[in-house]
C-alpha atoms as a PDB file:
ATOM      1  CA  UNK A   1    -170.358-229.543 -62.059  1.00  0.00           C
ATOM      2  CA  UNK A   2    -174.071-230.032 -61.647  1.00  0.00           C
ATOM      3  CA  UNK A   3    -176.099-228.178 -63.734  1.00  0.00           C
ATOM      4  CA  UNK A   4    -173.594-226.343 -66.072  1.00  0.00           C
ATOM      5  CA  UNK A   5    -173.926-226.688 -69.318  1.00  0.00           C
ATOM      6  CA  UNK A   6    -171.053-227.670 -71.781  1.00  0.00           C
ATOM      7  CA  UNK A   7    -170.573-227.896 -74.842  1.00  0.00           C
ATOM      8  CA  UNK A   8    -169.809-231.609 -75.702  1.00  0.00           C
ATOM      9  CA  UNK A   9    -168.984-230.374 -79.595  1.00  0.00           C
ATOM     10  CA  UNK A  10    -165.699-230.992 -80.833  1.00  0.00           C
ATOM     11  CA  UNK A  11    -163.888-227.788 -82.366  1.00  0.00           C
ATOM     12  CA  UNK A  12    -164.777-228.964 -85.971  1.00  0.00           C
ATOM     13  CA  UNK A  13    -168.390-229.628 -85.206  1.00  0.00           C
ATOM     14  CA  UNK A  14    -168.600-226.090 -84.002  1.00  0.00           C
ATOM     15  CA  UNK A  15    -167.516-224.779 -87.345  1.00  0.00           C
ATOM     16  CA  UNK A  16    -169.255-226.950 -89.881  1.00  0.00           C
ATOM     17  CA  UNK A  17    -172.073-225.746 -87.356  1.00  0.00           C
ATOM     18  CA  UNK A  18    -171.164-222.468 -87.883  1.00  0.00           C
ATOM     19  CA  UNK A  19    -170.866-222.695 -91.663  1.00  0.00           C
ATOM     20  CA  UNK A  20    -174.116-224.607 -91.968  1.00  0.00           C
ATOM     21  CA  UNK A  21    -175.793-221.421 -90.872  1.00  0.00           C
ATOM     22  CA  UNK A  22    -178.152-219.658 -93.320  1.00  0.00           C
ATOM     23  CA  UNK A  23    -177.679-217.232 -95.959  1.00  0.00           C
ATOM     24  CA  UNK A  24    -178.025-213.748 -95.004  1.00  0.00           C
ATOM     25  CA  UNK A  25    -180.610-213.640 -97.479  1.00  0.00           C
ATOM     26  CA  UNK A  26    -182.482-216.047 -95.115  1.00  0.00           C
ATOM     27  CA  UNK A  27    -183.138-213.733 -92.445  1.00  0.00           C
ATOM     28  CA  UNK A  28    -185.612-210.975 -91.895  1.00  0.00           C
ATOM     29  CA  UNK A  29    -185.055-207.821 -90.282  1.00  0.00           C
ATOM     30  CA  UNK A  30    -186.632-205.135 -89.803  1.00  0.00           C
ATOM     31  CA  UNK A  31    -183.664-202.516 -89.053  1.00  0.00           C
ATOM     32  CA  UNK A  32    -185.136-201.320 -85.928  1.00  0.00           C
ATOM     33  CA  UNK A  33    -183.790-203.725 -82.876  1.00  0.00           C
ATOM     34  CA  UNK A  34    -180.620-204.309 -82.716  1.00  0.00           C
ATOM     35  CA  UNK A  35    -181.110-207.406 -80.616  1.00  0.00           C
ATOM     36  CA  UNK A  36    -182.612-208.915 -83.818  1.00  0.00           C
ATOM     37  CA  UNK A  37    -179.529-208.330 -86.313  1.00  0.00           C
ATOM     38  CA  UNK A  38    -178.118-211.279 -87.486  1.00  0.00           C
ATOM     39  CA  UNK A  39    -174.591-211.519 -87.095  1.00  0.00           C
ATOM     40  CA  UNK A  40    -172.338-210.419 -89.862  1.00  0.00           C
ATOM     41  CA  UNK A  41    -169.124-212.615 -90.541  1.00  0.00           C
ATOM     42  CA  UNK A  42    -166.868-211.071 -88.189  1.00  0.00           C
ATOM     43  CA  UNK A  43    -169.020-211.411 -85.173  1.00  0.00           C
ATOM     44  CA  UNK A  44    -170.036-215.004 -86.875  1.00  0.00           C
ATOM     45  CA  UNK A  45    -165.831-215.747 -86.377  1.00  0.00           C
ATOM     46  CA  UNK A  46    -165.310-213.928 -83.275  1.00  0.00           C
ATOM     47  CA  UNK A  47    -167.562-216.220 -81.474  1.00  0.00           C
ATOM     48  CA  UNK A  48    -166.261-219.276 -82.891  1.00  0.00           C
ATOM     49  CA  UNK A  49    -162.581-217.937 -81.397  1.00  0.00           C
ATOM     50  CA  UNK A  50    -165.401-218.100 -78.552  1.00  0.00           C
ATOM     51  CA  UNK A  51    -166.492-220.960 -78.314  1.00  0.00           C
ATOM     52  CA  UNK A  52    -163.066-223.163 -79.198  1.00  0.00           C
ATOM     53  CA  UNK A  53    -161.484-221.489 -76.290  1.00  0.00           C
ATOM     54  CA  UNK A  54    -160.763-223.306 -72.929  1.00  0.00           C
ATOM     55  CA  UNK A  55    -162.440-221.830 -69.888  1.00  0.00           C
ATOM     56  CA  UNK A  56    -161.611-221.132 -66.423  1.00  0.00           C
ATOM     57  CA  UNK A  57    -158.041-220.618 -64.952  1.00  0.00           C
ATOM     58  CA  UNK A  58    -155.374-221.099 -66.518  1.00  0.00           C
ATOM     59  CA  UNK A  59    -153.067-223.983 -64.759  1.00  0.00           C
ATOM     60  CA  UNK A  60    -150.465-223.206 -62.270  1.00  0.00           C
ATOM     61  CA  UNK A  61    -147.064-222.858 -62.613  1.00  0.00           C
ATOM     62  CA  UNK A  62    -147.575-225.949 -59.331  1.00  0.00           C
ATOM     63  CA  UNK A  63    -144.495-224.448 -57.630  1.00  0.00           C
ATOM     64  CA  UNK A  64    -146.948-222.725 -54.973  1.00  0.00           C
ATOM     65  CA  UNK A  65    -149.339-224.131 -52.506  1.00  0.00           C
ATOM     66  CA  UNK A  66    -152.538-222.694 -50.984  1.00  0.00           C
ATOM     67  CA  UNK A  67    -152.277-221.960 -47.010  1.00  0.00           C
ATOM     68  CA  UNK A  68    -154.847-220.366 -44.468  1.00  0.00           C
ATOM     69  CA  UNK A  69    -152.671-218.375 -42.599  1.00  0.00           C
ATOM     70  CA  UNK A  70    -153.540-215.006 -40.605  1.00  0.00           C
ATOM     71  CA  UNK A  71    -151.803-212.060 -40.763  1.00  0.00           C
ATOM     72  CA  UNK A  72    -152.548-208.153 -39.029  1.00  0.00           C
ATOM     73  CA  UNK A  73    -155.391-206.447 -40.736  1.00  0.00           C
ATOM     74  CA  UNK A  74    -152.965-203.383 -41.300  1.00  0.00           C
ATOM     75  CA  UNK A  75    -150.458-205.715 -42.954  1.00  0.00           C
ATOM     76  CA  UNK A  76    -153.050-206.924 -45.151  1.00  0.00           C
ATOM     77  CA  UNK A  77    -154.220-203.554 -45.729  1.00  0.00           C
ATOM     78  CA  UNK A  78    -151.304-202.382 -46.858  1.00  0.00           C
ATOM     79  CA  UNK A  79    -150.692-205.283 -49.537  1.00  0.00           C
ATOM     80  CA  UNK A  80    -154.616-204.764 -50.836  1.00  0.00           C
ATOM     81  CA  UNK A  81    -154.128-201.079 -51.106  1.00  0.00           C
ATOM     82  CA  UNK A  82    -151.243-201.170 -52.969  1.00  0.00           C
ATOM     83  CA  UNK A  83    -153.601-202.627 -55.731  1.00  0.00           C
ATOM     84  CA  UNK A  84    -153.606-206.338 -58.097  1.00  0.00           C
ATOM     85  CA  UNK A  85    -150.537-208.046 -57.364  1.00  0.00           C
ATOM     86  CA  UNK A  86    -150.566-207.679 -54.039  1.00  0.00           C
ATOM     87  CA  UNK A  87    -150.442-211.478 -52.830  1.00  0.00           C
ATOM     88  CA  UNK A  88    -147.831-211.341 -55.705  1.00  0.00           C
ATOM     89  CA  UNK A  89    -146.073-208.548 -53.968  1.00  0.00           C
ATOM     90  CA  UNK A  90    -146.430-210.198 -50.522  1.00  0.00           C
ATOM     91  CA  UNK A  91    -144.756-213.324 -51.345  1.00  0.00           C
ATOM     92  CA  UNK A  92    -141.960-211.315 -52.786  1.00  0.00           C
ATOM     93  CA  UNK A  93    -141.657-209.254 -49.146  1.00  0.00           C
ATOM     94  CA  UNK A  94    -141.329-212.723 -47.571  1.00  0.00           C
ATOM     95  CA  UNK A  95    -138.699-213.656 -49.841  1.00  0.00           C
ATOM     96  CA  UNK A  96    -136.868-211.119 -49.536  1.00  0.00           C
ATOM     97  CA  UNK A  97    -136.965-211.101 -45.552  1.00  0.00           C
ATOM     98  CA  UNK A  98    -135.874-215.108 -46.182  1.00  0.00           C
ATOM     99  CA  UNK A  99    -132.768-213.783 -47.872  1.00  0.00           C
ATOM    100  CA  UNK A 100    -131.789-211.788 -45.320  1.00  0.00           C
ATOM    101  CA  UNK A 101    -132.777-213.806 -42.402  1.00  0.00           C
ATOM    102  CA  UNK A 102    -131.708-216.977 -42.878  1.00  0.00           C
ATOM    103  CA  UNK A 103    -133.699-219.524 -41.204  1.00  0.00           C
ATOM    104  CA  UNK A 104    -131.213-222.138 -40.722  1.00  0.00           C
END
């Protein structure tokens, strides 16, 4: 993607990064911004979990297939109103109205 920036480190380079770091004893602070804190080792780990985690969506189960289809604004309504899961929800409906109406 142009102009993103990734990390090109592998997960091991990340930690000896990580454990090359300086001693505590290393930093100054003067106890007033918190912005300026060093990290302590949990928040040190927690962002190595971080970093050596995959981004974006997860994959597909590949059983579905994107469509542009229209429906009725008050159908839609209806299925956004009723909160997340609704395209969930919807494909379930059609299902459902499949098993009962066969096609065929």
């Amino acid at each position: 993607m142009p102009g993103s920036k990734t990390n090109e480190l592998s997960p091991a380079q990340v930690l000896a990064a990580v454990r090359a770091l300086p001693q505590k004893s290393d930093y100054v602070w003067d106890g007033v911004d918190e912005d300026d804190r060093p990290l302590n080792e949990q928040e040190l780990k927690a962002g190595l979990v971080a970093a050596l985690k995959k981004r974006g969506r997860p994959v597909g189960s590949g059983s579905k297939e994107q469509v542009a289809i229209r429906f009725d604004r008050d159908v839609l309504s209806a299925f956004r109103g009723s909160g997340p899961g609704w395209q969930t929800r919807m494909n379930e409906a059609l299902r459902d109205w499949l098993r009962t109406h066969p096609l065929v």
